[in-house]
Protein backbone atom coordinates (compact mmCIF):
# COMPACT_ATOMS: atom_id res chain seq x y z
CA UNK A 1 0.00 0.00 0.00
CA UNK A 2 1.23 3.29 -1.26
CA UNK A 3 2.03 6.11 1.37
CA UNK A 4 1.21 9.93 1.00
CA UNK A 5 5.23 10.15 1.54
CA UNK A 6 5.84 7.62 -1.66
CA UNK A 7 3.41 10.15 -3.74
CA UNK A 8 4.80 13.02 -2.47
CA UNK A 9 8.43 11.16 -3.50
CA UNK A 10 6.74 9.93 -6.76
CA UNK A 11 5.86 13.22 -8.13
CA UNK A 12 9.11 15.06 -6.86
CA UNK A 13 10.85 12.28 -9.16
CA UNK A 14 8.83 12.87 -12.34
CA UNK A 15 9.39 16.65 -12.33
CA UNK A 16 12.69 16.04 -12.09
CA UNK A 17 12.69 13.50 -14.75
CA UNK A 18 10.97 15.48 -16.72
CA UNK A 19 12.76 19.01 -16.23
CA UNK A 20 16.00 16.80 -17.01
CA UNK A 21 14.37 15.41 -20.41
CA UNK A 22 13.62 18.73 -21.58
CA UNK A 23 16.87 20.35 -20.64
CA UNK A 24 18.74 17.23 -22.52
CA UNK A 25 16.53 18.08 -25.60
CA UNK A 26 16.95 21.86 -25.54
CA UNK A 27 20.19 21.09 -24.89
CA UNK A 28 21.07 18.33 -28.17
CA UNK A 29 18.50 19.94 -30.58
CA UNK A 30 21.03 20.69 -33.31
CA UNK A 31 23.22 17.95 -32.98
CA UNK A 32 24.26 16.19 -36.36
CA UNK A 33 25.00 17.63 -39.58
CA UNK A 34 23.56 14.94 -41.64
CA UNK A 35 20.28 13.25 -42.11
CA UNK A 36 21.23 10.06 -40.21
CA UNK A 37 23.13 11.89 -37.49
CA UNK A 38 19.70 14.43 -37.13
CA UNK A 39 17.60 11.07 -37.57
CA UNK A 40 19.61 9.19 -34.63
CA UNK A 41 19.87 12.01 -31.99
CA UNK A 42 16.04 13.12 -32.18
CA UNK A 43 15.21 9.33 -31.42
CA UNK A 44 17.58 9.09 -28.96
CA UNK A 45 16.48 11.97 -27.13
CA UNK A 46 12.84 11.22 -27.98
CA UNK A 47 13.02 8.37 -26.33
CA UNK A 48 14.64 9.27 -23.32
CA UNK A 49 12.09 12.10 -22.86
CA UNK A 50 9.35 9.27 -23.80
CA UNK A 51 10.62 7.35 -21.10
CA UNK A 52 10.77 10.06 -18.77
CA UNK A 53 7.55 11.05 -19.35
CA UNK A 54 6.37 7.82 -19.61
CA UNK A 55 7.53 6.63 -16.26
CA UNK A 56 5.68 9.20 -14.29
CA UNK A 57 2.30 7.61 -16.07
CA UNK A 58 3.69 4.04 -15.08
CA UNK A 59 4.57 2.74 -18.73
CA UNK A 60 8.20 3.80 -19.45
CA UNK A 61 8.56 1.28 -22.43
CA UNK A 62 5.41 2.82 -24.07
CA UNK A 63 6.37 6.30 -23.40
CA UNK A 64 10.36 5.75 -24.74
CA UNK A 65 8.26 3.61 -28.31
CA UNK A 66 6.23 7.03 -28.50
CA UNK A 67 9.06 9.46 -28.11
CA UNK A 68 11.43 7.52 -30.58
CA UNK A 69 8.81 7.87 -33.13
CA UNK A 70 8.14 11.28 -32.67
CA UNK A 71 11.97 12.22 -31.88
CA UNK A 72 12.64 10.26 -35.62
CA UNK A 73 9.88 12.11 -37.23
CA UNK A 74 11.27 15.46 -35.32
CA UNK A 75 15.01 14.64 -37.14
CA UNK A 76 14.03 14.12 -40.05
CA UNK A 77 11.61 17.45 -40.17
CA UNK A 78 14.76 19.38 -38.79
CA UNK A 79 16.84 18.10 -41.02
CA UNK A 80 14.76 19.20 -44.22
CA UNK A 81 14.22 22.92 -42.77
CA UNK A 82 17.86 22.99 -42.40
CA UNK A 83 18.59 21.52 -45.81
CA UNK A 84 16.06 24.26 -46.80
CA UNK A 85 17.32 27.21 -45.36
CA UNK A 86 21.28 26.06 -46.62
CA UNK A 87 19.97 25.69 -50.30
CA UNK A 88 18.33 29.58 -50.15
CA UNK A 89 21.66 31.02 -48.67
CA UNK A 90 23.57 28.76 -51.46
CA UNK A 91 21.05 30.88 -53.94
CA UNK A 92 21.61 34.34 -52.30
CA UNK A 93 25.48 34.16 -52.17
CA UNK A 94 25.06 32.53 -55.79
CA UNK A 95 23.46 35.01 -56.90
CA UNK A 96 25.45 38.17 -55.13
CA UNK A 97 28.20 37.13 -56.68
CA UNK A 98 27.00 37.11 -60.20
CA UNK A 99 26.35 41.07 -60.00
């Protein structure tokens, strides 16, 4: 039987979890240069927020699944905007240095 003191402990842990999760992903957001690199660090860090997040609800395994998915899928977005945003500078200094 769970104590007012083990809640109390409980929900002490998964703020702290959780502030550490988002501090790690603030934190490793741009890490990688390529596609795989930006691929593997959002899923790591997904996951480990998933997990952090997860545990506080009881299911780490199920949150870490979720936030690997959604840490991928976050790569892979970041990785286009930045391929993006290099291409139109490419096309600006390009075309600066034609005039």
């Amino acid at each position: 039987m769970r104590s007012r003191r083990d809640d109390i402990r409980m929900t002490t842990f998964g703020q702290f979890g959780l502030g550490t999760a988002l501090l790690a992903t603030v934190a490793l957001s741009s890490c990688g240069q390529t596609t795989g690199s930006r691929a593997v660090s959002g899923t790591a860090i997904g996951a480990a927020g998933g997990a952090a997040i997860g545990a506080i609800g009881g299911n780490a395994a199920l949150g870490a699944a979720a936030g690997a998915g959604a840490g991928l899928l976050g790569g892979l977005i970041y990785d286009q905007n930045q391929k993006s945003k290099e291409r139109a500078y490419n096309q600006g200094y390009q075309d600066a240095q034609r005039q």
